[in-house]
C-alpha atoms as a PDB file:
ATOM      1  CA  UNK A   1     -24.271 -16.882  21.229  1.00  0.00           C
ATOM      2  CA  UNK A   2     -22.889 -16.505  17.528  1.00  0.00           C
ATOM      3  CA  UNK A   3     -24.889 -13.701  17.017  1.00  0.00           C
ATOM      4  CA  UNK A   4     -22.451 -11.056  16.647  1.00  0.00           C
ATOM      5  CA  UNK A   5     -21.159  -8.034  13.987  1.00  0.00           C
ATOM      6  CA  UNK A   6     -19.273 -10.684  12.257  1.00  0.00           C
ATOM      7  CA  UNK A   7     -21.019  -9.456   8.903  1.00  0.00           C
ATOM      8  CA  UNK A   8     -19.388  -5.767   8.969  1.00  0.00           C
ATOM      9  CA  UNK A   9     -16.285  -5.784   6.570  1.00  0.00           C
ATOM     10  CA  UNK A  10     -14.103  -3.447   7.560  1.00  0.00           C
ATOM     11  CA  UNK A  11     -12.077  -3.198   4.798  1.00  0.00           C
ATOM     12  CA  UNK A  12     -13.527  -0.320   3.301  1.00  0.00           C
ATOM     13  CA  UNK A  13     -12.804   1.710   6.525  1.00  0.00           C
ATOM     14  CA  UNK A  14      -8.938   0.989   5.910  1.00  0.00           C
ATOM     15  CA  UNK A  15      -8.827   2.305   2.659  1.00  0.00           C
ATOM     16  CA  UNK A  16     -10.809   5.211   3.218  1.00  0.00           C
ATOM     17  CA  UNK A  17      -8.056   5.873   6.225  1.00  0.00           C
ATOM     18  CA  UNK A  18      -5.219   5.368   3.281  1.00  0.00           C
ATOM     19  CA  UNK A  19      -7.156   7.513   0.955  1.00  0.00           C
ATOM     20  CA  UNK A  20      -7.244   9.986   3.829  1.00  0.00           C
ATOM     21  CA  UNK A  21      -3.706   9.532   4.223  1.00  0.00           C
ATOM     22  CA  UNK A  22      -2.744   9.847   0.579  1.00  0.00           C
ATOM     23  CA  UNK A  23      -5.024  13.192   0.249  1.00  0.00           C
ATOM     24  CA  UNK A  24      -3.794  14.745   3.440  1.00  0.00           C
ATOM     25  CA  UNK A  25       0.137  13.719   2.255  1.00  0.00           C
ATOM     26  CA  UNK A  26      -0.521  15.502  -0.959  1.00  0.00           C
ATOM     27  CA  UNK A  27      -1.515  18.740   0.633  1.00  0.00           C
ATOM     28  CA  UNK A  28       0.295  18.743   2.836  1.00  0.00           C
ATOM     29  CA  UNK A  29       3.376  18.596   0.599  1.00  0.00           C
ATOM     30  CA  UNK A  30       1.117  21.582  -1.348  1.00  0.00           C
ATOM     31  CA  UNK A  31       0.405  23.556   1.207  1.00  0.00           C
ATOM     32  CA  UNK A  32       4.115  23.769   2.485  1.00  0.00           C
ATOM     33  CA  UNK A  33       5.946  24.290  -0.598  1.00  0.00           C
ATOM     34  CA  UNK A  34       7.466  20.739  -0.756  1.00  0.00           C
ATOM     35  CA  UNK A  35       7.430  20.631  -4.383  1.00  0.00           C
ATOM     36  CA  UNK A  36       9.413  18.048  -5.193  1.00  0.00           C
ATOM     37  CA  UNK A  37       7.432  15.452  -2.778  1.00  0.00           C
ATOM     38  CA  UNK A  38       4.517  16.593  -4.266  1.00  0.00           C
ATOM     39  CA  UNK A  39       5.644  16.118  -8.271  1.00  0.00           C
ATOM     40  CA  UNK A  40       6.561  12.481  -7.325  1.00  0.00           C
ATOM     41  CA  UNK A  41       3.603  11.452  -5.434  1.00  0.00           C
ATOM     42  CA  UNK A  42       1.530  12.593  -8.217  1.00  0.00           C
ATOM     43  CA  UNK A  43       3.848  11.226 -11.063  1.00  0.00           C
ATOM     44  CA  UNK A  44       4.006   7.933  -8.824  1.00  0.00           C
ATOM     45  CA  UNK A  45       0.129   7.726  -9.026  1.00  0.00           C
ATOM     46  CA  UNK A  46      -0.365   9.018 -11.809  1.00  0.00           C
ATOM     47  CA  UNK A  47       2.260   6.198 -13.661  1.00  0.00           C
ATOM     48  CA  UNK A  48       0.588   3.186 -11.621  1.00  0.00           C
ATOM     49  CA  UNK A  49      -2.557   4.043 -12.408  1.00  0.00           C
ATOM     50  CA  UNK A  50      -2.372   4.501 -16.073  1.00  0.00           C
ATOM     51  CA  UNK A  51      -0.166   0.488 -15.403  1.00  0.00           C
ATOM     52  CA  UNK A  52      -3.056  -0.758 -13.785  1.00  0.00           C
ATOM     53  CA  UNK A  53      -5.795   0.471 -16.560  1.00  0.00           C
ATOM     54  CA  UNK A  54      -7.638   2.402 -14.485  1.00  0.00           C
ATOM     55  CA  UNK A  55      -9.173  -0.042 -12.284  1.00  0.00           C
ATOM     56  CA  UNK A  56     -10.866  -0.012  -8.557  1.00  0.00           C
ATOM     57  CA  UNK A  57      -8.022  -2.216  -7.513  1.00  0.00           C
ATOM     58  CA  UNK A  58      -5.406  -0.385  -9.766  1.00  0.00           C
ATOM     59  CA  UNK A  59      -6.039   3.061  -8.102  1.00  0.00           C
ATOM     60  CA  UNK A  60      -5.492   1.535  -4.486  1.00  0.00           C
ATOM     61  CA  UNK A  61      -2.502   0.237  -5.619  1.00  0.00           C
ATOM     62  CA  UNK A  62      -1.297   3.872  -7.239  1.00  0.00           C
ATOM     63  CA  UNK A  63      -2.696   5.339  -4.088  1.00  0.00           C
ATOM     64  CA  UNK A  64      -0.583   3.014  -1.727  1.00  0.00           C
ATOM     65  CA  UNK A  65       2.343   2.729  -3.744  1.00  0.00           C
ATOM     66  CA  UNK A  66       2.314   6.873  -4.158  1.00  0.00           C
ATOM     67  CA  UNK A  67       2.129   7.379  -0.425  1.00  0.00           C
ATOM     68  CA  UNK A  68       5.074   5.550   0.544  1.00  0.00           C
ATOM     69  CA  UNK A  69       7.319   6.763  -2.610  1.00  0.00           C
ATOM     70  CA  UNK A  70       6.207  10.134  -1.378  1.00  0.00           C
ATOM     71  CA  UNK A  71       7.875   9.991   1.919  1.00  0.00           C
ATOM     72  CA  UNK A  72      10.692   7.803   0.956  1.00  0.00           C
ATOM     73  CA  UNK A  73      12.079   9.493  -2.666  1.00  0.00           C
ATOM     74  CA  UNK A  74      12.398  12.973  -1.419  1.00  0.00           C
ATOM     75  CA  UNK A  75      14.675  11.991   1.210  1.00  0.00           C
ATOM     76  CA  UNK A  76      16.831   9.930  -0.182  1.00  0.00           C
ATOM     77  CA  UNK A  77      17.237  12.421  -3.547  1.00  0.00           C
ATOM     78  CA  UNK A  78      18.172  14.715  -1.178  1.00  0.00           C
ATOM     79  CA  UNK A  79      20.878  13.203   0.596  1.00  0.00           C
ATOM     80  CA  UNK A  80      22.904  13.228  -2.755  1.00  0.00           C
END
């Protein structure tokens, strides 16, 4: 009875979702003119990824870390 899927990583599946994420964020932010969310997700990434040297690991990290400063920086810039 321990024959099972227990082989299938799914790991790969979750970051393709936060890739998915990350792209759709960007143009999103394109699309609708929200400049300024766009300019720092892509400085974000752009900055950890350079940090990181380029790596596999390194661009998940920019990717992650350029999602959530995406939606969070905007917002609290403009509340100033």
């Amino acid at each position: 009875m321990g024959i099972g899927l227990a082989h299938i990583d799914i790991t790969p599946l979750f970051y393709g979702g936060l890739m998915f994420l990350g792209l759709w964020s960007m143009w999103h932010k394109l699309t609708h003119w929200h400049v300024l969310g766009f300019v720092v997700e892509l400085s974000v990434f752009a900055l950890v990824f350079s940090l990181h040297g380029g790596t596999m690991a390194g661009g998940f990290a920019a990717m992650v870390c350029a999602l959530f400063a995406g939606i969070v920086l905007p917002r609290t810039i403009r509340k100033k």
